[in-house]
Each structure stands twice: as C-alpha cells, then as structure tokens.
N, C-alpha and C. Protein backbone atom coordinates (compact mmCIF):
# COMPACT_ATOMS: atom_id res chain seq x y z
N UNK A 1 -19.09 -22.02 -15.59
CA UNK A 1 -17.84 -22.52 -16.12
C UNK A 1 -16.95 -22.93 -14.95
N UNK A 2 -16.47 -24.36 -14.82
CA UNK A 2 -15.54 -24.58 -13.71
C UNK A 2 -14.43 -24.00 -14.05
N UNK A 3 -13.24 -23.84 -12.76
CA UNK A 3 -12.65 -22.95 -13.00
C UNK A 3 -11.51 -24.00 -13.28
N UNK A 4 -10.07 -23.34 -13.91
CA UNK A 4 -9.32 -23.85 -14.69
C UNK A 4 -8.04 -24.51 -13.46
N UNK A 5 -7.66 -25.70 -14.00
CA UNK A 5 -6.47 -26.17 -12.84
C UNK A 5 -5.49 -25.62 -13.84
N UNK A 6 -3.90 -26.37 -12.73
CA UNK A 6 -2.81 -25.99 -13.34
C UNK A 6 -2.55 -26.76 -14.83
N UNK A 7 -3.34 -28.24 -14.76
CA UNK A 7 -3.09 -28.45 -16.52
C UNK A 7 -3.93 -27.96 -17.55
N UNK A 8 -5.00 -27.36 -17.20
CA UNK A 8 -6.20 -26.93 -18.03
C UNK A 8 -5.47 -25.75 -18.86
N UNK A 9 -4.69 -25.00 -17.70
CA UNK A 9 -3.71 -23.48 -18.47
C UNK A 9 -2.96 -23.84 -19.83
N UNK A 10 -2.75 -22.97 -20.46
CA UNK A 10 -1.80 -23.33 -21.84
C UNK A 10 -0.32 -23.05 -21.68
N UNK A 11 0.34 -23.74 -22.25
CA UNK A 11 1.81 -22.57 -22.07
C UNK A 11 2.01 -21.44 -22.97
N UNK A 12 1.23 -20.68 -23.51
CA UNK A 12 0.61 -20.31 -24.21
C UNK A 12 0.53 -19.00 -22.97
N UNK A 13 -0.54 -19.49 -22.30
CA UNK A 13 -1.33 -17.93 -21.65
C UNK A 13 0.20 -18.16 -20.36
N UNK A 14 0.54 -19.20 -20.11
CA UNK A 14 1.52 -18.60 -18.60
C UNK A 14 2.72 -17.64 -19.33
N UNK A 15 3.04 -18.27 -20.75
CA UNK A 15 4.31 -17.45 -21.21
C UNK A 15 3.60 -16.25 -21.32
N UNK A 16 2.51 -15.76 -21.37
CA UNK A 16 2.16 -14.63 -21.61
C UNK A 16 2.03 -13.77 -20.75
N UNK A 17 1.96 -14.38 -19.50
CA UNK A 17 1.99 -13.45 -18.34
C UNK A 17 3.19 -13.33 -17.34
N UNK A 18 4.59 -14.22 -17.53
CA UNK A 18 5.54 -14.43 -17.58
C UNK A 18 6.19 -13.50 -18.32
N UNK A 19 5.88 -13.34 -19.69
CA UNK A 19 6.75 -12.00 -20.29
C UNK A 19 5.99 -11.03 -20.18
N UNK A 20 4.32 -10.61 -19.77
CA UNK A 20 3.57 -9.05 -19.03
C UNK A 20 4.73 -8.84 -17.79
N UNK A 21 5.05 -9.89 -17.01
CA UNK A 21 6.15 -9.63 -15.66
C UNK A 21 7.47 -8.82 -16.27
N UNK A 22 8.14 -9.42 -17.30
CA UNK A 22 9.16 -9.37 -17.66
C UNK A 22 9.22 -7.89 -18.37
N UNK A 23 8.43 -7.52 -18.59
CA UNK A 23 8.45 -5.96 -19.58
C UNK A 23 8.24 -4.88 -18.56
N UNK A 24 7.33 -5.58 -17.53
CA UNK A 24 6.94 -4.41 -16.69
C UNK A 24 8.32 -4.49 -15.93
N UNK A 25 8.97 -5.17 -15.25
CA UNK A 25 10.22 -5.31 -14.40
C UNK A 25 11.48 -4.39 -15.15
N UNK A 26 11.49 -4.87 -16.36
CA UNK A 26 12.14 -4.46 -17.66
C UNK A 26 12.10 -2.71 -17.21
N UNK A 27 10.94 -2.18 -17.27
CA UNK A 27 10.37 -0.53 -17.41
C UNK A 27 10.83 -0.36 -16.38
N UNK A 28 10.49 -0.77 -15.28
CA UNK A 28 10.68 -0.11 -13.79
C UNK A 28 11.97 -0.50 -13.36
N UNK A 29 12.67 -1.44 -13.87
CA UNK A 29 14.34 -1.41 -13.06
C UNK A 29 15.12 0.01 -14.15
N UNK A 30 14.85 0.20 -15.33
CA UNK A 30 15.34 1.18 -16.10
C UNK A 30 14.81 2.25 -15.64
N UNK A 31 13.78 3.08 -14.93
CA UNK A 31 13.30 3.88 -14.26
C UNK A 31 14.39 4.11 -12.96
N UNK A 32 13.75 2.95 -12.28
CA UNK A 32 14.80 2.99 -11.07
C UNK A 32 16.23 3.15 -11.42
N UNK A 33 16.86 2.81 -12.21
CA UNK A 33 18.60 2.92 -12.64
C UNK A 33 18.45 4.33 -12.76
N UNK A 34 17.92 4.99 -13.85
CA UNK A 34 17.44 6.51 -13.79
C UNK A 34 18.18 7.28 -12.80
N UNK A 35 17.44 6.73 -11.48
CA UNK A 35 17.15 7.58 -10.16
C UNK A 35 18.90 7.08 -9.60
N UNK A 36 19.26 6.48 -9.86
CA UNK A 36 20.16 5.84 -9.27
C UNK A 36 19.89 4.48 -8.31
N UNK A 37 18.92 4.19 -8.55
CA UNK A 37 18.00 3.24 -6.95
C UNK A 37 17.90 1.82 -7.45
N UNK A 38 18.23 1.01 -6.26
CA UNK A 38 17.85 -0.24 -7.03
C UNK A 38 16.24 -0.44 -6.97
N UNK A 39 15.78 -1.91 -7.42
CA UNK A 39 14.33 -2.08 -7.46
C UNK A 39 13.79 -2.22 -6.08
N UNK A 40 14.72 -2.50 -5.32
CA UNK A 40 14.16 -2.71 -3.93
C UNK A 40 13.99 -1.20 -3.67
N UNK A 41 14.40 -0.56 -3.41
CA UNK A 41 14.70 0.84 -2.84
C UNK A 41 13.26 1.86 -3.83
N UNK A 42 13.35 0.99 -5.24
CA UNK A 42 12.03 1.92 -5.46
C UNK A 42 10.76 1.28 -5.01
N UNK A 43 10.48 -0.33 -4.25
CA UNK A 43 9.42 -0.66 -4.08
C UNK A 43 9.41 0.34 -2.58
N UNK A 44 10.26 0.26 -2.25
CA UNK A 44 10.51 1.11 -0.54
C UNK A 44 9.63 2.32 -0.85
N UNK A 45 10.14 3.44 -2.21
CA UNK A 45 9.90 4.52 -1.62
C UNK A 45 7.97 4.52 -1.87
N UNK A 46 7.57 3.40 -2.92
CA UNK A 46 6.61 3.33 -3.35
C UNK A 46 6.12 2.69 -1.90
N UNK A 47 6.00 1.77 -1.12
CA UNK A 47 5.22 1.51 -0.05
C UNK A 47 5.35 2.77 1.07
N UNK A 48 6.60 3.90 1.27
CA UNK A 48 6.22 4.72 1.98
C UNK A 48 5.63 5.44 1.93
N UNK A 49 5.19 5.75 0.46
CA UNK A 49 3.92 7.05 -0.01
C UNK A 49 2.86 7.43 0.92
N UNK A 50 2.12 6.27 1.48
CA UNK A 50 1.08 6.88 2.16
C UNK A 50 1.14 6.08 3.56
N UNK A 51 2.31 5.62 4.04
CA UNK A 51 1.90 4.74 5.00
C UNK A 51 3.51 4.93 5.72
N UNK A 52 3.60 4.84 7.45
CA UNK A 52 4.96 5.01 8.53
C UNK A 52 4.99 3.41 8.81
N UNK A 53 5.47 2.28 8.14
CA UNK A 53 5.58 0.79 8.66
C UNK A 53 6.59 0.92 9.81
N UNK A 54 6.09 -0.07 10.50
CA UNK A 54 7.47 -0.38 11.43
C UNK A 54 8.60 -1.10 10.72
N UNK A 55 9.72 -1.58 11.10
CA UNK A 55 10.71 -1.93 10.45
C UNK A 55 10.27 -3.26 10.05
N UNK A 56 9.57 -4.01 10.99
CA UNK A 56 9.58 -5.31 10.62
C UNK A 56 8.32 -5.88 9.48
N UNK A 57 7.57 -4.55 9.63
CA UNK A 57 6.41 -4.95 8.62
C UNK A 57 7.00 -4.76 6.91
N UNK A 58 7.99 -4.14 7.32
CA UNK A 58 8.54 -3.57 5.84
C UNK A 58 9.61 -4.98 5.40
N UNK A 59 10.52 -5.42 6.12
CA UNK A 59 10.80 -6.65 6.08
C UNK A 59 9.69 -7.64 5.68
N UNK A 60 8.80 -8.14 6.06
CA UNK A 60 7.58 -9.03 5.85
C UNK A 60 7.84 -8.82 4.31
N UNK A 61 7.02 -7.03 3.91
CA UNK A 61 6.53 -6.73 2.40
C UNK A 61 7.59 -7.06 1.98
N UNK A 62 9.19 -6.49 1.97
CA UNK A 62 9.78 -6.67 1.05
C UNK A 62 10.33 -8.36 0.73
N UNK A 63 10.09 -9.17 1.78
CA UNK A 63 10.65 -10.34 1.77
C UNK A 63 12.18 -10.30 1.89
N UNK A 64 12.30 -9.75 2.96
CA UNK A 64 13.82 -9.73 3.38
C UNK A 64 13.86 -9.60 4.79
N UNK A 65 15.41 -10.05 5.45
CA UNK A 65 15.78 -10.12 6.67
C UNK A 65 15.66 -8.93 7.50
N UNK A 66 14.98 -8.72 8.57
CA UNK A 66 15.12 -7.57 9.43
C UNK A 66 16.29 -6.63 9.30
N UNK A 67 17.54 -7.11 9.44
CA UNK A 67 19.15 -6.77 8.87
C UNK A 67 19.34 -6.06 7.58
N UNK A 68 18.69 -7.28 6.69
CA UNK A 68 18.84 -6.29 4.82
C UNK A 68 18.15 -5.36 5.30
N UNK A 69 16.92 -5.43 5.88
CA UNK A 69 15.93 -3.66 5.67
C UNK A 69 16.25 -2.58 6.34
N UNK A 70 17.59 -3.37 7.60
CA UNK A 70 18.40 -1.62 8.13
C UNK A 70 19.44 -1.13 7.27
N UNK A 71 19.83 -1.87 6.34
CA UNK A 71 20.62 -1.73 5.64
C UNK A 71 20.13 -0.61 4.36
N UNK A 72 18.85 -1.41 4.26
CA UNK A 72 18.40 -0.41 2.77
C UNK A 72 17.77 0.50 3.63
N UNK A 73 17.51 0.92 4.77
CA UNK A 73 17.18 1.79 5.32
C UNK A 73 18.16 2.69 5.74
N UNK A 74 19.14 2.15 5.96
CA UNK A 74 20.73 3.22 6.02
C UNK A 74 20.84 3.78 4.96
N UNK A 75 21.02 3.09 3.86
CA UNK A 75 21.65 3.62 2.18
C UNK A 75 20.15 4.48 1.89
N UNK A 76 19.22 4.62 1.99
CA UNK A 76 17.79 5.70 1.84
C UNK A 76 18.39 6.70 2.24
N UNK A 77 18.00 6.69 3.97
CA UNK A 77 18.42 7.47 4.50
C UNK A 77 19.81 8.63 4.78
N UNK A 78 21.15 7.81 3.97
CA UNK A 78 22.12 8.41 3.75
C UNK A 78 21.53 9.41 2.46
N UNK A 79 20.93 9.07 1.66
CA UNK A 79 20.61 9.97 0.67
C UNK A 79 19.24 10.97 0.94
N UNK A 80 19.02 11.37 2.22
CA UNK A 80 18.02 12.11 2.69
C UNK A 80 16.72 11.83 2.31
N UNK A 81 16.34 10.10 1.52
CA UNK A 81 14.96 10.39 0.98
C UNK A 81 13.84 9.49 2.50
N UNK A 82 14.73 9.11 3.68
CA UNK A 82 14.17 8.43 4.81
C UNK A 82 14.60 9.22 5.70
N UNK A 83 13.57 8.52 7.12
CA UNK A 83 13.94 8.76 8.07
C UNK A 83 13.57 7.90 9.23
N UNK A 84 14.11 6.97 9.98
CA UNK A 84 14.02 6.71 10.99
C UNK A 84 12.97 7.21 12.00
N UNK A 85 11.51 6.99 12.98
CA UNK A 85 11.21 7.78 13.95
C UNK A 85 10.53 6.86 14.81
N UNK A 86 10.16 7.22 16.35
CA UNK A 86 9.63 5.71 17.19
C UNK A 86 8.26 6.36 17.16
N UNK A 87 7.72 4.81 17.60
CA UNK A 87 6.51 5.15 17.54
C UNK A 87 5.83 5.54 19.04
N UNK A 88 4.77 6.84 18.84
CA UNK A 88 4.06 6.83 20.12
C UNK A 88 3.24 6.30 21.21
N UNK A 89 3.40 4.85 20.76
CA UNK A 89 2.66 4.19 21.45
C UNK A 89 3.70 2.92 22.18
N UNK A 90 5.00 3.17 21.52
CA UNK A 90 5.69 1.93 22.10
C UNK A 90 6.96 2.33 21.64
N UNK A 91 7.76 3.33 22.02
CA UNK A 91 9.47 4.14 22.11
C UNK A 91 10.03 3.10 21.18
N UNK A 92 10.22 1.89 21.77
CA UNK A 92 11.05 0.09 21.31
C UNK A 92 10.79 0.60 19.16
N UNK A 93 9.53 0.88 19.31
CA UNK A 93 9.51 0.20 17.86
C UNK A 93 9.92 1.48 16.83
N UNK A 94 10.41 0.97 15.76
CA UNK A 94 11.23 1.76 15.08
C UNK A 94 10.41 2.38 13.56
N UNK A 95 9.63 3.38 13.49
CA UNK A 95 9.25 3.38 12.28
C UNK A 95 9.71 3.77 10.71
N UNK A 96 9.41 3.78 9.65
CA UNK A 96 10.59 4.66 8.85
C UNK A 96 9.46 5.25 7.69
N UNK A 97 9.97 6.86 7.76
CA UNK A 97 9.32 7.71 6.67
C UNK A 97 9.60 8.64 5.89
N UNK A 98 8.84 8.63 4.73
CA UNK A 98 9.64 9.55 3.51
C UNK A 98 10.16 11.25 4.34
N UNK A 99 11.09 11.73 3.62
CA UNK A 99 11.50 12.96 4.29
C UNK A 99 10.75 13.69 3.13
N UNK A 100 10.77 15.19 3.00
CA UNK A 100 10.59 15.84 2.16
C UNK A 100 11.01 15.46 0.68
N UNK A 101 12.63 15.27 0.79
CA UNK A 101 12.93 14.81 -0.43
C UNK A 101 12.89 13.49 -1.05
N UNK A 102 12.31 12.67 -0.35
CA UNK A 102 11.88 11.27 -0.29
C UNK A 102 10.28 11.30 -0.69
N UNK A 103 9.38 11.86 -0.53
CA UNK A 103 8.20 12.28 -1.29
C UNK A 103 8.19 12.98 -2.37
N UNK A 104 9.19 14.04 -2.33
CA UNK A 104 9.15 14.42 -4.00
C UNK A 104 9.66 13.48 -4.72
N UNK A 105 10.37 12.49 -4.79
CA UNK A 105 11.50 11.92 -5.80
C UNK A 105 10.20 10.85 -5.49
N UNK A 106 9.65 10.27 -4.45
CA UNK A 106 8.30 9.37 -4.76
C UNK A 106 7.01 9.84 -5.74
N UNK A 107 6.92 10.79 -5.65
CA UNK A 107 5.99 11.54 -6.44
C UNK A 107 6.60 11.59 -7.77
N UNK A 108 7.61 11.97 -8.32
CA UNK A 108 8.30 11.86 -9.82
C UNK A 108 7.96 10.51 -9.82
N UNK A 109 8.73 9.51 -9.03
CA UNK A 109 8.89 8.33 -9.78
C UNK A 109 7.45 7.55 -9.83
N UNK A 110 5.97 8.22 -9.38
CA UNK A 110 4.95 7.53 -9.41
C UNK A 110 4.70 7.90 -10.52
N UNK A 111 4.78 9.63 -11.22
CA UNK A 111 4.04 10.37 -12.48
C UNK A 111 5.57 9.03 -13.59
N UNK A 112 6.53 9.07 -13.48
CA UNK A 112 7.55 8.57 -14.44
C UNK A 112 6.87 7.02 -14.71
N UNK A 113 6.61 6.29 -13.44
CA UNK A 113 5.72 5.08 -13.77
C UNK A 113 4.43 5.20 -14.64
N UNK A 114 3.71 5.66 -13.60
CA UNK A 114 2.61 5.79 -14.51
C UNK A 114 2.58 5.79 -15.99
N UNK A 115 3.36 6.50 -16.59
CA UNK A 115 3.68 7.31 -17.49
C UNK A 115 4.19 5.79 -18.52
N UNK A 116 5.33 5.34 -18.18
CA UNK A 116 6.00 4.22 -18.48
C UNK A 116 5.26 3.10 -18.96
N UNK A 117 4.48 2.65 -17.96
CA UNK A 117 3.42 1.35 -17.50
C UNK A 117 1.99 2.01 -18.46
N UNK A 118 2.30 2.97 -18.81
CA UNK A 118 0.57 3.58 -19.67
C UNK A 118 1.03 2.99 -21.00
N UNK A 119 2.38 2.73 -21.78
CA UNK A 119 2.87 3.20 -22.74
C UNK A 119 2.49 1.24 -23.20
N UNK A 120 3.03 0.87 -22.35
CA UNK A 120 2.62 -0.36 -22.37
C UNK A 120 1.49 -1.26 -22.79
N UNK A 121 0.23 -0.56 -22.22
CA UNK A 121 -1.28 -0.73 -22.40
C UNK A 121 -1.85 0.14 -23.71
N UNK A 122 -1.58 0.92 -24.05
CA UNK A 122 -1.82 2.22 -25.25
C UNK A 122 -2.64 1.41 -26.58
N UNK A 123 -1.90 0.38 -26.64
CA UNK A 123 -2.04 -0.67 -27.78
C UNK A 123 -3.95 -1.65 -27.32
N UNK A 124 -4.14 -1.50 -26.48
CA UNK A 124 -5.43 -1.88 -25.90
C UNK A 124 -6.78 -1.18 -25.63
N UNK A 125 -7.45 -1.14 -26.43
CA UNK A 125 -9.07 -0.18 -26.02
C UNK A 125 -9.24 -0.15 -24.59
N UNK A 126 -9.69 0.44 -24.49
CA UNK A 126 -10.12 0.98 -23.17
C UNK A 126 -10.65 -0.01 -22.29
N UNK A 127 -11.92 -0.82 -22.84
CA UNK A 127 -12.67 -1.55 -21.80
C UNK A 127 -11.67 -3.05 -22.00
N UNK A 128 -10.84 -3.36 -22.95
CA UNK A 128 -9.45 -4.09 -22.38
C UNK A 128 -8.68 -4.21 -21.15
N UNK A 129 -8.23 -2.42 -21.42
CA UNK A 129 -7.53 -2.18 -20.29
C UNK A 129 -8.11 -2.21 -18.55
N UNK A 130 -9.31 -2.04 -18.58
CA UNK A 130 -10.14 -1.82 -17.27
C UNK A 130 -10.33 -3.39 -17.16
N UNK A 131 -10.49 -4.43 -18.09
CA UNK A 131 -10.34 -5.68 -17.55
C UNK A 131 -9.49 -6.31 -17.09
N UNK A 132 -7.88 -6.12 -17.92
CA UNK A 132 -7.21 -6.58 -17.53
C UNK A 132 -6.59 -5.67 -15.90
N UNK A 133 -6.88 -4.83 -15.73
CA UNK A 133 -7.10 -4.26 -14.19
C UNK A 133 -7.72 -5.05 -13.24
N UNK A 134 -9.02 -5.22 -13.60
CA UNK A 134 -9.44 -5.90 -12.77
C UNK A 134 -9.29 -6.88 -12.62
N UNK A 135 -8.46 -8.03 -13.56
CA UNK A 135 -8.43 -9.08 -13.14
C UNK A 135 -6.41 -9.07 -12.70
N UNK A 136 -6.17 -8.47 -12.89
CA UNK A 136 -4.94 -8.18 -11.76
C UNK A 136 -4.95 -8.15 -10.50
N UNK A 137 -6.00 -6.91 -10.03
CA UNK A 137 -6.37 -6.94 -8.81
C UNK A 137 -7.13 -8.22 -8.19
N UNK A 138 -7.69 -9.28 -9.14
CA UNK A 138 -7.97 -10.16 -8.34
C UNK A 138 -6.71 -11.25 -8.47
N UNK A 139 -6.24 -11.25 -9.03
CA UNK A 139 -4.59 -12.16 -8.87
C UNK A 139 -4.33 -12.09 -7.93
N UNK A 140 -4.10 -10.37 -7.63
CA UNK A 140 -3.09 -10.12 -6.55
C UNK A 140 -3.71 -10.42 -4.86
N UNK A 141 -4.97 -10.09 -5.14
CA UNK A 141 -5.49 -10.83 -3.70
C UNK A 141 -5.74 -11.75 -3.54
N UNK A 142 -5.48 -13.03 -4.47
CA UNK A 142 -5.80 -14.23 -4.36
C UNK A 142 -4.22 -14.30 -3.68
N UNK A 143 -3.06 -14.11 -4.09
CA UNK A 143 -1.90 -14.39 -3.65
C UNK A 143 -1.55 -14.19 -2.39
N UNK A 144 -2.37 -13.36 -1.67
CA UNK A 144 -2.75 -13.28 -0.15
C UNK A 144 -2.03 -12.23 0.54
N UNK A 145 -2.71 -11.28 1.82
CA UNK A 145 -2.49 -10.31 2.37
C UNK A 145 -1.02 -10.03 2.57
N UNK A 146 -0.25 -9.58 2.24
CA UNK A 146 1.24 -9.05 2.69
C UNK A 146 0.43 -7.53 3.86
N UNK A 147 1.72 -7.67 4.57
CA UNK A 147 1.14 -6.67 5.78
C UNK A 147 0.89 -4.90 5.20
N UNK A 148 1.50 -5.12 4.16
CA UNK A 148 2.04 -3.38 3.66
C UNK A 148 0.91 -3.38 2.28
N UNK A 149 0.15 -3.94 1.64
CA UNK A 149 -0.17 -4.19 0.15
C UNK A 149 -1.43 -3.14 -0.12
C-alpha cells in the first residue's frame, strides 16, 4: 500500500487527531492547575524524572529561550521541587534536578496522569489500545529527535 500524502488524508481523520490533542491537553492542563503548575512546569517536572539536562538542552525540549527556562527554573525551584547543580565534567555548565519534593509531586502527577489519560482509552479493547500506542510512538519519532525525548 503506498503511503498516504497530505491530500490523500481526510478532514475527517486530521479533525480526529486534532481533537485526541485537544482532550488530552484538556486532562493534563486541569491536572496541572490541580498542582498549582502551569503546563510547562509539568512537562519540566515530567522530563526531570529520570534524567539531570543541562540548561540548554531543556530549552531545546521545551522550545523556549535559554532566559524563559531560568525563569521557570527560578519559579520550580522557589517552590523546592528543583535544584540547580554543575556538572562534573565542566563547573561552566549548569544542570537542573528534581529535589526530594520535586520527585514525589513527579511521581503523583505521573500515577494522576496515568490514571486520567487511561480514562480516556477505557472505551477501546485492548488490542485497539496497544495499536493506537504503537502508532503514536511512530508519529512521534517520525517528528524527529528533540535532545530530552
């Protein structure tokens, strides 16, 4: 089967994945309000889960100015869930990582997602849901490497 261009699509299937965006954004900015956090600040605490970026790689992921990300790195960190630390291989560079209470409140808000984003899919059999997984995950790497992903 050749594969489909941009007129072959329906408006049909883009509105459909246009409003899958819109419900999931929908769930997770009402999550995040929850916490008090905006959406940026919960993609933050979600990329620090398992990983110390330098400042500028976190800029790259989030698609913002070196500047906005000391900024949302100030307002984190004023609320104890960051921390600022250099790295050992080069003093200059600046890394930033969850504190204690910045991993627990990441850990709630992964079980609160999860949880959220399940409620969503519920309506779909099983080997549905494992497709439309997998073909997410290939969306998302077609859209190409971000440094943090």
């Amino acid at each position: 089967m050749p594969a489909m261009t941009g007129t072959d699509r329906s408006a049909e299937e883009l509105d459909a994945i246009v409003q899958l965006s819109f419900a999931i954004q929908e769930r997770l900015g009402e999550l995040a309000a929850e916490h008090g956090l905006s959406m940026t600040q919960l993609r933050l605490l979600g990329i620090l889960r398992d990983r110390e970026p330098a400042m500028l790689d976190l800029a790259r992921h989030l698609g913002l100015e070196k500047s906005s990300v000391s900024g949302l790195i100030d307002r984190a960190q004023g609320r104890g869930l960051v921390e600022r630390t250099t790295a050992a291989h080069d003093g200059r560079a600046v890394h930033v990582r969850l504190t204690g209470a910045g991993r627990r409140l990441a850990e709630q808000l992964t079980a609160q997602a999860d949880a959220t984003l399940s409620s969503l899919l519920d309506t779909l059999p099983a080997r549905d849901r494992a497709r439309l997984a997998a073909l997410s995950r290939a969306v998302v790497r077609s859209a190409g490497p971000p440094s943090l992903r």
